[in-house]
N, C-alpha and C. Protein backbone atom coordinates (compact mmCIF):
# COMPACT_ATOMS: atom_id res chain seq x y z
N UNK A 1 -190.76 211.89 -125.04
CA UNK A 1 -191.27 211.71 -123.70
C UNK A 1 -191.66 213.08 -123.15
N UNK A 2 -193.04 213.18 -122.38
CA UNK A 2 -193.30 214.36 -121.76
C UNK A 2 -192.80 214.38 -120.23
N UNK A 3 -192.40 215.29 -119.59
CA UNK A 3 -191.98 215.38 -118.35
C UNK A 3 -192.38 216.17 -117.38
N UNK A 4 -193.47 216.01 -116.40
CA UNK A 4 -194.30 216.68 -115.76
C UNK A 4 -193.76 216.47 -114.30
N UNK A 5 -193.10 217.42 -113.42
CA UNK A 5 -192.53 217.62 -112.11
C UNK A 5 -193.33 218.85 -111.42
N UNK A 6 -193.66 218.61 -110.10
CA UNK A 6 -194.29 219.08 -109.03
C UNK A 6 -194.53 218.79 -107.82
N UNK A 7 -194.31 219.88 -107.24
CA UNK A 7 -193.85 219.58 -105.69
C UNK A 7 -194.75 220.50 -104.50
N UNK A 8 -195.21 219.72 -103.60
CA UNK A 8 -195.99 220.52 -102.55
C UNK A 8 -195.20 220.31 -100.90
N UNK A 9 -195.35 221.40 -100.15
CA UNK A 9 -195.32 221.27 -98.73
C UNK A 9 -196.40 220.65 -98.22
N UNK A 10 -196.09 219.59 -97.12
CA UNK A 10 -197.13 219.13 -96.86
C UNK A 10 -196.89 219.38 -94.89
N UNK A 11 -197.87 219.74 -94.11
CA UNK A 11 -197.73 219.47 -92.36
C UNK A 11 -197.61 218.38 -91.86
N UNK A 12 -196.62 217.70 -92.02
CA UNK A 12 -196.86 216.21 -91.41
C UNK A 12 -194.94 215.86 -91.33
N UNK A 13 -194.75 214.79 -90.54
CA UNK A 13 -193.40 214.75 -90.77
C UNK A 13 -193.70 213.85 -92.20
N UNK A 14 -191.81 213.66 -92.58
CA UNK A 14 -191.55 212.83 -93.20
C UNK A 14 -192.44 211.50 -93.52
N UNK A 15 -192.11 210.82 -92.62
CA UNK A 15 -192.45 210.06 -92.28
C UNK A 15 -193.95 209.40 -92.44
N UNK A 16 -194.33 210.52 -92.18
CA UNK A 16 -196.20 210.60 -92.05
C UNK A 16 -196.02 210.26 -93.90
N UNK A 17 -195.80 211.51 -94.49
CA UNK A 17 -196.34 211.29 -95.80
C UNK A 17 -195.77 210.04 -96.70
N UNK A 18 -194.37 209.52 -96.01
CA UNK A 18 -194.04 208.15 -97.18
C UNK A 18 -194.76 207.14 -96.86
N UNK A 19 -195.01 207.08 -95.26
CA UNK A 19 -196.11 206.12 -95.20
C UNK A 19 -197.46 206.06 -95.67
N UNK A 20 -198.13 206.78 -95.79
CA UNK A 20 -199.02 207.51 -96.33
C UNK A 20 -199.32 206.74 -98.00
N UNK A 21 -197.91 207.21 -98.22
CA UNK A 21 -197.99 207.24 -99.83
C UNK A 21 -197.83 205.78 -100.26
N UNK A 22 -197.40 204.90 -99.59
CA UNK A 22 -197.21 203.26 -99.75
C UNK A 22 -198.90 202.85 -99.18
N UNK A 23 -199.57 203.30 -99.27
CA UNK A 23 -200.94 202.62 -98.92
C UNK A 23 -201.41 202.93 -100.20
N UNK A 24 -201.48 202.14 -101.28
CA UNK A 24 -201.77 202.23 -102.28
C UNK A 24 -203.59 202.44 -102.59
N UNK A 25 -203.97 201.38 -101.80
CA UNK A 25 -205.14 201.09 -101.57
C UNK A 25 -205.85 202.21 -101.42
N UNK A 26 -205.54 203.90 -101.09
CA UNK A 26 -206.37 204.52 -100.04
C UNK A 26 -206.13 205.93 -101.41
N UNK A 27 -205.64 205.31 -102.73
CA UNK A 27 -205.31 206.54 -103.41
C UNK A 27 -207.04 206.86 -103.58
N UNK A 28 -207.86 205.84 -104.44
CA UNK A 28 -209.12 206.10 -105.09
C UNK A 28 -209.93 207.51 -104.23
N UNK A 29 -209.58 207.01 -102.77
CA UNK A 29 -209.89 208.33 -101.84
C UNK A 29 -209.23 209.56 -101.79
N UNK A 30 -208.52 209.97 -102.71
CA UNK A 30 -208.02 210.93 -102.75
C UNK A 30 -207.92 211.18 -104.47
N UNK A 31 -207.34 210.91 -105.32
CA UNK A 31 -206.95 210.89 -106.57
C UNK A 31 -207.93 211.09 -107.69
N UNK A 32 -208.33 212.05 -108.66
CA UNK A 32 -208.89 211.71 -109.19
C UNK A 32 -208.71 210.95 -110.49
N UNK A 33 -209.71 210.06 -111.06
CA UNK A 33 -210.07 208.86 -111.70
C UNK A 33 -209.29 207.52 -111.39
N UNK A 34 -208.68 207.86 -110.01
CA UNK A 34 -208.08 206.21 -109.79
C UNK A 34 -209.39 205.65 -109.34
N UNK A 35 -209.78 204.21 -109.83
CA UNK A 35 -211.04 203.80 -109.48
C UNK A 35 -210.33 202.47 -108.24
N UNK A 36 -209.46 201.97 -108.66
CA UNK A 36 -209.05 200.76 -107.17
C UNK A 36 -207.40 200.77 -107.84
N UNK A 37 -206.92 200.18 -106.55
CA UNK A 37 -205.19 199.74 -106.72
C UNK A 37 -205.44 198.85 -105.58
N UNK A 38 -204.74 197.48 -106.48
CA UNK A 38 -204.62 196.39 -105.29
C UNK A 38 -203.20 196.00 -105.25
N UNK A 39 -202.98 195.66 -104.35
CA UNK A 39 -201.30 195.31 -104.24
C UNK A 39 -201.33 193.62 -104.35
N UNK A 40 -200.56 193.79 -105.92
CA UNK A 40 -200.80 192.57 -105.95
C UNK A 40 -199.54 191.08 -105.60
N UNK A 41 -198.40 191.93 -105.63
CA UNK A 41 -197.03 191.86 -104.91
C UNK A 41 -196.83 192.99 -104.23
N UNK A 42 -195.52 192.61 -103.45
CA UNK A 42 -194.69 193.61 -102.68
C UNK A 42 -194.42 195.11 -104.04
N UNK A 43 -194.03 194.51 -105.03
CA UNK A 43 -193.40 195.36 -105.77
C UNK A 43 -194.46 195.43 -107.07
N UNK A 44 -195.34 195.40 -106.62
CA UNK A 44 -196.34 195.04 -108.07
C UNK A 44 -197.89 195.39 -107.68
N UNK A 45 -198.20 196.68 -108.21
CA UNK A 45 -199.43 197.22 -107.62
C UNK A 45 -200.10 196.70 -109.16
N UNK A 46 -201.86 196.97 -108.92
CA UNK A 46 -202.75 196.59 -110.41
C UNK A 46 -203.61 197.90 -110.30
N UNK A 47 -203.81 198.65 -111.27
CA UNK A 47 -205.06 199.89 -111.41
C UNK A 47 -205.66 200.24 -112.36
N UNK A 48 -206.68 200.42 -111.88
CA UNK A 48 -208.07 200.73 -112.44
C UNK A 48 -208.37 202.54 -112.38
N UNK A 49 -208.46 202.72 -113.65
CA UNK A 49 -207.99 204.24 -113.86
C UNK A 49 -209.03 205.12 -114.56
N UNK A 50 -209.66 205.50 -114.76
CA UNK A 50 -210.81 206.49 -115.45
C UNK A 50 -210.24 208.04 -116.12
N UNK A 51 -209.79 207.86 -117.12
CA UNK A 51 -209.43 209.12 -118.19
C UNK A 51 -209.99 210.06 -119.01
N UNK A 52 -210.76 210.66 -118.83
CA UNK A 52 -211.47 211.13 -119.81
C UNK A 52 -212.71 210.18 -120.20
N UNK A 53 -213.22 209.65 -121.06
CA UNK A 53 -214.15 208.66 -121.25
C UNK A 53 -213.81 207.02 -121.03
N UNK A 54 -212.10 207.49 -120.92
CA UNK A 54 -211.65 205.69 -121.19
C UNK A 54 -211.50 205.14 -119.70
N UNK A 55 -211.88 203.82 -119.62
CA UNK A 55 -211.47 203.77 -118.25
C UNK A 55 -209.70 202.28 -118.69
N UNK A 56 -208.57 202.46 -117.96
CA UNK A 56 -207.85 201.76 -118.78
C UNK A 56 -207.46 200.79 -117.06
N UNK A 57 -206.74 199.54 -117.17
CA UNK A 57 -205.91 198.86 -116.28
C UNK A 57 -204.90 198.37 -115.71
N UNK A 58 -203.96 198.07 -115.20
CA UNK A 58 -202.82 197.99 -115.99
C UNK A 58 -201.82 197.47 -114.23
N UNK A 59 -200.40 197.29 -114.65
CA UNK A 59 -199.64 196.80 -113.66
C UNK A 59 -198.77 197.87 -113.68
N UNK A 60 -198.42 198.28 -112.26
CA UNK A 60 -197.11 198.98 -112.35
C UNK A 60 -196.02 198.12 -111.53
N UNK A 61 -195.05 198.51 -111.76
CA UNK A 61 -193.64 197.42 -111.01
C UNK A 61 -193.25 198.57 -109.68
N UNK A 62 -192.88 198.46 -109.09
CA UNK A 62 -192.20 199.43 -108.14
C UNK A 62 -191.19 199.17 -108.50
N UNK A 63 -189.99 199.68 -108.94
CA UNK A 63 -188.70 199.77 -109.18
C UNK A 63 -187.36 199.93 -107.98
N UNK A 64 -187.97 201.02 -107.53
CA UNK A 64 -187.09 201.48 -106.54
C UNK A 64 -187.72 201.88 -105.26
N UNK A 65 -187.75 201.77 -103.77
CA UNK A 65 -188.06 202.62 -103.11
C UNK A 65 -187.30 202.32 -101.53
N UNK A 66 -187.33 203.50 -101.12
CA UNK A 66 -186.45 203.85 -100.04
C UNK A 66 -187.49 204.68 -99.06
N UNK A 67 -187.54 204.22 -98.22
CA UNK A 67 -188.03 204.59 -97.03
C UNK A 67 -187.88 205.81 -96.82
N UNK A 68 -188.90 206.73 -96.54
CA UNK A 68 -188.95 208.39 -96.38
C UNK A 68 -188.13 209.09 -97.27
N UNK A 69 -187.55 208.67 -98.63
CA UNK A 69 -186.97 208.92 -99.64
C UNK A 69 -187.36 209.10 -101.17
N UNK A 70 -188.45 207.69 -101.52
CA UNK A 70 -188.73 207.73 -102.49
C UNK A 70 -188.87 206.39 -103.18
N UNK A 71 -190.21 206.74 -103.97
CA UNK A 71 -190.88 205.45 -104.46
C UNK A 71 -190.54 205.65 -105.76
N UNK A 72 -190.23 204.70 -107.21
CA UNK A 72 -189.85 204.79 -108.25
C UNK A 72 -190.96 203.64 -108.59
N UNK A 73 -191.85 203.90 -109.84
CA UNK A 73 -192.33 202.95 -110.55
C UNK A 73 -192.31 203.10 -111.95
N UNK A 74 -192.66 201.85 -112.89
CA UNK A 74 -192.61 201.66 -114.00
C UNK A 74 -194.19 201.36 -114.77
N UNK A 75 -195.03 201.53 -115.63
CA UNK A 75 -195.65 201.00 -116.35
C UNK A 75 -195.43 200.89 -117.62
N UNK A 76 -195.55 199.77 -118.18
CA UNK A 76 -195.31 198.96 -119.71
C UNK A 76 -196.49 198.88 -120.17
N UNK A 77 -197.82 199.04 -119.55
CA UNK A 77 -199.11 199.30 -120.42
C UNK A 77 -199.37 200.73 -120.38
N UNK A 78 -200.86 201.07 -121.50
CA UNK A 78 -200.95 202.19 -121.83
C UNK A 78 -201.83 202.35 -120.57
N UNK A 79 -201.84 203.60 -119.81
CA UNK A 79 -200.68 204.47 -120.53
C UNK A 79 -199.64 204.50 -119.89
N UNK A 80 -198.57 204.17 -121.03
CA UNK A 80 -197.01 203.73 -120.64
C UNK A 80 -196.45 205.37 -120.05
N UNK A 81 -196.13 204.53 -119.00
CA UNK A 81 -195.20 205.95 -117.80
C UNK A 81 -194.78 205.63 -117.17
N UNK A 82 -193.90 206.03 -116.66
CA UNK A 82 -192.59 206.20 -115.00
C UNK A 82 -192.57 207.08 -114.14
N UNK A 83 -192.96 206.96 -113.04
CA UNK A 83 -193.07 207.95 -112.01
C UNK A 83 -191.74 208.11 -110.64
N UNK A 84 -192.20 209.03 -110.05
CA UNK A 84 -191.38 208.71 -108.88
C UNK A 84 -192.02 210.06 -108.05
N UNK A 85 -191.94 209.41 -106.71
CA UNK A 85 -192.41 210.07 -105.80
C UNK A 85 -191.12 210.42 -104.69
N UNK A 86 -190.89 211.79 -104.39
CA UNK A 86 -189.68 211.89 -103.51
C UNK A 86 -190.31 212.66 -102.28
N UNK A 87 -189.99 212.68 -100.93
CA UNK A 87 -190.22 212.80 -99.86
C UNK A 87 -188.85 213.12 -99.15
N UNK A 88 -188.73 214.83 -99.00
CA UNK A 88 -187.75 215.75 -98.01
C UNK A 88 -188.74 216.11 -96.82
N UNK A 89 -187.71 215.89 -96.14
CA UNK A 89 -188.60 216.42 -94.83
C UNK A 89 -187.63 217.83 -94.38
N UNK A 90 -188.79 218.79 -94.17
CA UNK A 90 -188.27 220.39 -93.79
C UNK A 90 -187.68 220.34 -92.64
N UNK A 91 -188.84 220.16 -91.58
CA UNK A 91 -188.57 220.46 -90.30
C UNK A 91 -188.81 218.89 -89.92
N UNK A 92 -189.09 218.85 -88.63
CA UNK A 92 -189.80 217.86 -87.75
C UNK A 92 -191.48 217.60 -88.12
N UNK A 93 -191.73 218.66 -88.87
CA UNK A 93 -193.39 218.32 -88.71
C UNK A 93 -193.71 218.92 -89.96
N UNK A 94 -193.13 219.04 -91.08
CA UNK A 94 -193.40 219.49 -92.55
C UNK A 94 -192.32 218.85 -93.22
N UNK A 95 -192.73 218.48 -94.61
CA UNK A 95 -192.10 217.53 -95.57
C UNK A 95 -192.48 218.30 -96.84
N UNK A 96 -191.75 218.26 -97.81
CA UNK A 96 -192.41 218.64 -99.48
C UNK A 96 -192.10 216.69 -100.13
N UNK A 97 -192.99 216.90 -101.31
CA UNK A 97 -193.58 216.00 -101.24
C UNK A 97 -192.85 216.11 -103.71
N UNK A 98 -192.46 215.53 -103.95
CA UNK A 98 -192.00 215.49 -104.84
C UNK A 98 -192.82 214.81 -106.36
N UNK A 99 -193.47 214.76 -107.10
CA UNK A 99 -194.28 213.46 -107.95
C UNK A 99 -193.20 214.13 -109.38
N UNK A 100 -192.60 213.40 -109.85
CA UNK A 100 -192.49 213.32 -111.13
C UNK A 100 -192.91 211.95 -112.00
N UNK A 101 -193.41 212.24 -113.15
CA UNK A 101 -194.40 211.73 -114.41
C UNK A 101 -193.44 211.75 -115.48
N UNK A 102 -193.20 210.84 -116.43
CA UNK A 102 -192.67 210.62 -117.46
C UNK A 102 -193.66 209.92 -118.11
N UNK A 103 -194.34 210.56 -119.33
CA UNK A 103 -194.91 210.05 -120.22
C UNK A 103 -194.78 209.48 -121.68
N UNK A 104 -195.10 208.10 -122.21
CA UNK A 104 -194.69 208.22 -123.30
C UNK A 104 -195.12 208.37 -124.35
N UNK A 105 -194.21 208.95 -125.56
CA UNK A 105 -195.62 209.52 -126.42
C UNK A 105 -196.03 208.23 -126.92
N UNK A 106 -197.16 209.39 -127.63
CA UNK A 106 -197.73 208.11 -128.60
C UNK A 106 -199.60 208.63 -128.79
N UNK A 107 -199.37 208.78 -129.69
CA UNK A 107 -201.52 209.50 -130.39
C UNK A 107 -201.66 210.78 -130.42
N UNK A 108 -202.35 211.14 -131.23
CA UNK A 108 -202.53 212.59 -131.14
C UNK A 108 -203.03 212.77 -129.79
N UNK A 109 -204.17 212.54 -129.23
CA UNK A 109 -204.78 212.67 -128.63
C UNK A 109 -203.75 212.69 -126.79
N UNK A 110 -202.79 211.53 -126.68
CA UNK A 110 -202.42 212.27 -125.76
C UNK A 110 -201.05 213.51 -125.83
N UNK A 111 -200.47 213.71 -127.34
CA UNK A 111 -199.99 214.56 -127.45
C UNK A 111 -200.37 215.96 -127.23
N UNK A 112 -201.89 216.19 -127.85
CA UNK A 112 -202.60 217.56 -128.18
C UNK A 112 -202.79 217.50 -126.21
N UNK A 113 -203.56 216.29 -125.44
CA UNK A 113 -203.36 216.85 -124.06
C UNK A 113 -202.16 217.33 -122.63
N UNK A 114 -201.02 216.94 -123.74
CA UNK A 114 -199.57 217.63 -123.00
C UNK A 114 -199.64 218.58 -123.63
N UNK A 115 -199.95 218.85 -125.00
CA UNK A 115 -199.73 220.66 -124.94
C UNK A 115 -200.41 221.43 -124.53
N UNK A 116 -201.55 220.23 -124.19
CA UNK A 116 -202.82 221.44 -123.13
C UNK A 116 -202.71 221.61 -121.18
N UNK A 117 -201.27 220.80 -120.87
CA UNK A 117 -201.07 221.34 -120.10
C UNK A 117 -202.05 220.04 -119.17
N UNK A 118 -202.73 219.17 -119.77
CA UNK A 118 -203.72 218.23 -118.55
C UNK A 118 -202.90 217.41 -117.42
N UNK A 119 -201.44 217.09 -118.17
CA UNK A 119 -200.92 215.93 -117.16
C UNK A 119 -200.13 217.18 -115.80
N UNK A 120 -199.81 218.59 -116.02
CA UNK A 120 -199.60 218.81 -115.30
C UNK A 120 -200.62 219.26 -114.21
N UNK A 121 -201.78 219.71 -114.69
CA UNK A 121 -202.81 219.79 -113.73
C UNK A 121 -203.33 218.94 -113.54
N UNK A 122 -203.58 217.36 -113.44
CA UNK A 122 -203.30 216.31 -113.17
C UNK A 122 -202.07 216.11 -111.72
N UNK A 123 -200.94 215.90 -112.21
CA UNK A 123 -199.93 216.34 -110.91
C UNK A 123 -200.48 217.07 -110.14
N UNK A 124 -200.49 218.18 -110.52
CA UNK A 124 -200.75 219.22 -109.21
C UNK A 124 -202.54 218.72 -108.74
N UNK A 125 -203.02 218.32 -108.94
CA UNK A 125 -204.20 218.04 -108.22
C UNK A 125 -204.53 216.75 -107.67
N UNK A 126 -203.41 216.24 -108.02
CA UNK A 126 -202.89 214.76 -106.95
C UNK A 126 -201.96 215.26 -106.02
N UNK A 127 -201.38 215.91 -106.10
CA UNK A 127 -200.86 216.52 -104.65
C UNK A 127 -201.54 217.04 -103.85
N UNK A 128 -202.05 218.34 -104.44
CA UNK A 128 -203.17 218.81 -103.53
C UNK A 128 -204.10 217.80 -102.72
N UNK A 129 -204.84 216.90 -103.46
CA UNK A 129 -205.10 216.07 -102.69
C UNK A 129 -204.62 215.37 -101.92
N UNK A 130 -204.05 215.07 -102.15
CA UNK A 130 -202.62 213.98 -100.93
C UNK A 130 -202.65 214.88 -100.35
N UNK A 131 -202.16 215.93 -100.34
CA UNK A 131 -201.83 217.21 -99.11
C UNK A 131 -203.42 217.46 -97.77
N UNK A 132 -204.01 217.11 -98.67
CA UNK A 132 -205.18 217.67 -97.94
C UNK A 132 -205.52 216.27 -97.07
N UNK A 133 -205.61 214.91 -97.69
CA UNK A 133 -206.24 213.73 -97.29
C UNK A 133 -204.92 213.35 -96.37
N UNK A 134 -204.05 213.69 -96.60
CA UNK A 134 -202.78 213.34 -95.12
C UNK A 134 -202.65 214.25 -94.23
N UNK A 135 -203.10 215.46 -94.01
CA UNK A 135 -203.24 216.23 -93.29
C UNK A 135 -204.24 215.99 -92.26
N UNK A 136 -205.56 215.75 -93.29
CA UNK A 136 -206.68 215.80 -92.71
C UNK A 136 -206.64 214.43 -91.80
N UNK A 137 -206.16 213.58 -92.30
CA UNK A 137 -205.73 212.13 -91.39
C UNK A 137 -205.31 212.57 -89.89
N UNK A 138 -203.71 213.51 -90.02
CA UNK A 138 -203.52 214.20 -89.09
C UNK A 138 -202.38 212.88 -88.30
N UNK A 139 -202.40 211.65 -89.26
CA UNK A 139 -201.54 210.31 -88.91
C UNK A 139 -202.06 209.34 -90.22
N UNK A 140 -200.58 208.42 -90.88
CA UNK A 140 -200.78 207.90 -91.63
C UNK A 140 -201.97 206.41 -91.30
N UNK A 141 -202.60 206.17 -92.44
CA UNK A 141 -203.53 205.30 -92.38
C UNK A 141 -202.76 203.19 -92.42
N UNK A 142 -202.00 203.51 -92.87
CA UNK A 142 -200.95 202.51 -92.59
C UNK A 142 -199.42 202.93 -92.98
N UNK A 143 -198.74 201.67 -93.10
CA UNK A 143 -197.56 201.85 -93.80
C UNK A 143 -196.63 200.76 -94.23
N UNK A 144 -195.70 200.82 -94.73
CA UNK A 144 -195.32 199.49 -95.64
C UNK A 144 -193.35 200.67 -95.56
N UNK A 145 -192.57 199.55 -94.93
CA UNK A 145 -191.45 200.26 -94.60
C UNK A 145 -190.21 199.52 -95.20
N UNK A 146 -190.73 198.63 -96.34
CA UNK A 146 -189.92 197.83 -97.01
C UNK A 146 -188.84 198.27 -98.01
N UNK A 147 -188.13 197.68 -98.57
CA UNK A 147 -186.80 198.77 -99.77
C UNK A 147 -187.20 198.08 -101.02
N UNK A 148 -187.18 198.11 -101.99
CA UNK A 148 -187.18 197.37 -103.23
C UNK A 148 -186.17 197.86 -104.23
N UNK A 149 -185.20 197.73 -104.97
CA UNK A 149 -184.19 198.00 -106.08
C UNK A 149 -184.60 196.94 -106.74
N UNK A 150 -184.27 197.59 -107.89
CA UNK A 150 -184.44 196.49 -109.39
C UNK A 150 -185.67 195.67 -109.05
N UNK A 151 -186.35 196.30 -108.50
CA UNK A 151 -187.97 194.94 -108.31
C UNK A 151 -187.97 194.17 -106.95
N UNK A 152 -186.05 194.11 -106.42
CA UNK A 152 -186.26 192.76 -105.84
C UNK A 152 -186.35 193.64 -104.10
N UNK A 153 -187.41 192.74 -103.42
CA UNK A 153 -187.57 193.55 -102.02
C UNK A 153 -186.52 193.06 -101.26
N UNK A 154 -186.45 194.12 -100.66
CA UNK A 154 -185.25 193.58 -99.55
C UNK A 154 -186.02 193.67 -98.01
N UNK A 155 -185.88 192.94 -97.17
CA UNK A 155 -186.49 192.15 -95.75
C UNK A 155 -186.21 194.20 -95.29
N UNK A 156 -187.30 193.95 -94.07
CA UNK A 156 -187.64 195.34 -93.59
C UNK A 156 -187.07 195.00 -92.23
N UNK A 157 -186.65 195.56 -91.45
CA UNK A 157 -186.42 195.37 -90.03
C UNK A 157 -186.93 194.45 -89.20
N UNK A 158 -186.67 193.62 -89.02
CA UNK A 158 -186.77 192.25 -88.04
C UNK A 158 -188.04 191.41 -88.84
N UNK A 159 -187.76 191.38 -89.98
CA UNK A 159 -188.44 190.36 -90.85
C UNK A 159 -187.04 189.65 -91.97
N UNK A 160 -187.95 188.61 -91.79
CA UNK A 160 -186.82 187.43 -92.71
C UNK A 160 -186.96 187.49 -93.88
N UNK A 161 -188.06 187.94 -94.69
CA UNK A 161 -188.78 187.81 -95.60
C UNK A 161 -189.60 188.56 -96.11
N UNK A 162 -189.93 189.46 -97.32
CA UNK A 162 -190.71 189.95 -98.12
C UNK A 162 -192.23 189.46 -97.83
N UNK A 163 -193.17 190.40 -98.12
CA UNK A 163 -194.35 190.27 -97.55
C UNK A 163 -195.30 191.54 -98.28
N UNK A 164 -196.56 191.03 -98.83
CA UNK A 164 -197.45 191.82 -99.33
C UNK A 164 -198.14 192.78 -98.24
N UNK A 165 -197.90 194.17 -98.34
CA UNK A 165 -198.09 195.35 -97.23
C UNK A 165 -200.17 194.78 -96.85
N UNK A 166 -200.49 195.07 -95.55
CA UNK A 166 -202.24 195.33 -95.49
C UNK A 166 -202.59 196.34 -95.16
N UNK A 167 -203.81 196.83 -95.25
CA UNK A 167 -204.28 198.34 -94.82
C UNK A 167 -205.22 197.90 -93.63
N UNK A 168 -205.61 198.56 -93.12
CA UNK A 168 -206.96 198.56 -92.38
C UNK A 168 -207.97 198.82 -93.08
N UNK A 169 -208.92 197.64 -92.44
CA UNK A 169 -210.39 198.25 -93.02
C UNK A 169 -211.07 199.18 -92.69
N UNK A 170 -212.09 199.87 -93.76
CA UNK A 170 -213.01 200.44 -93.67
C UNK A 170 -212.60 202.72 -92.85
């Protein structure tokens, strides 16, 4: 397994950036080669990804996540990985912003590009972006304030019931 960790300060509270980061929908605008992410459950995003020449698709599970704490996901398709996103908040109005990547091996091809160092400049240029596109927001574009362990969601504050997050249009 390769293990790619990186971390940025970001100007925004807490808050700003976990919400932020649960709008799945709004990565393609920031990220490069995410082409769409639709939420297709609470705990179950779908993406459309552009790699190099390949473009690939795939489901991730949300595993774990905790409100202004940290999002945990899983993928079982290629390319098979586990992430997690952690969110400290500094002050009142700055947060660092956490992404760790677990990759699994498998081909030359994405072996020879961990020793070239792509998945970490990869990381770091999904932060940067996030850093820049939540800043530049200046306020999150939605947010989704739900818990999920082991997959299963747990009800958010004065809801009875689990519920697929919406964004705003346009």
């Amino acid at each position: 397994m390769s293990t790619t960790e990186e971390s940025i300060d970001i100007d925004v509270p807490v808050q700003v950036a976990y919400n932020q980061w649960t709008q799945f929908r709004t990565f393609p605008r920031f990220m490069d080669g995410v082409r769409r992410v639709d939420q297709i459950q609470a705990a179950t995003t779908h993406w459309v990804i552009r790699l190099g020449p390949r473009t690939y698709e795939y489901d991730a599970e949300i595993v774990e996540q905790v409100p202004d704490r940290l999002v945990r996901w899983e993928v079982r398709d290629e390319p098979r990985h586990t992430g997690t996103a952690t969110f400290e908040g500094l002050d009142a109005g700055h947060c660092r912003v956490t992404l760790r990547i677990d990759l699994r091996p498998g081909g030359v091809v994405r072996r020879a590009a961990a020793a070239l160092g792509v998945a970490r400049r990869a990381v770091r240029t999904a932060l940067t972006s996030f850093k820049e596109f939540t800043e530049g927001q200046g306020r999150e574009t939605g947010a989704w304030r739900g818990e999920i362990s082991k997959g299963h969601v747990r009800p958010t504050e004065g809801r009875s019931r689990p519920h697929v997050p919406t964004w705003p249009t346009g």
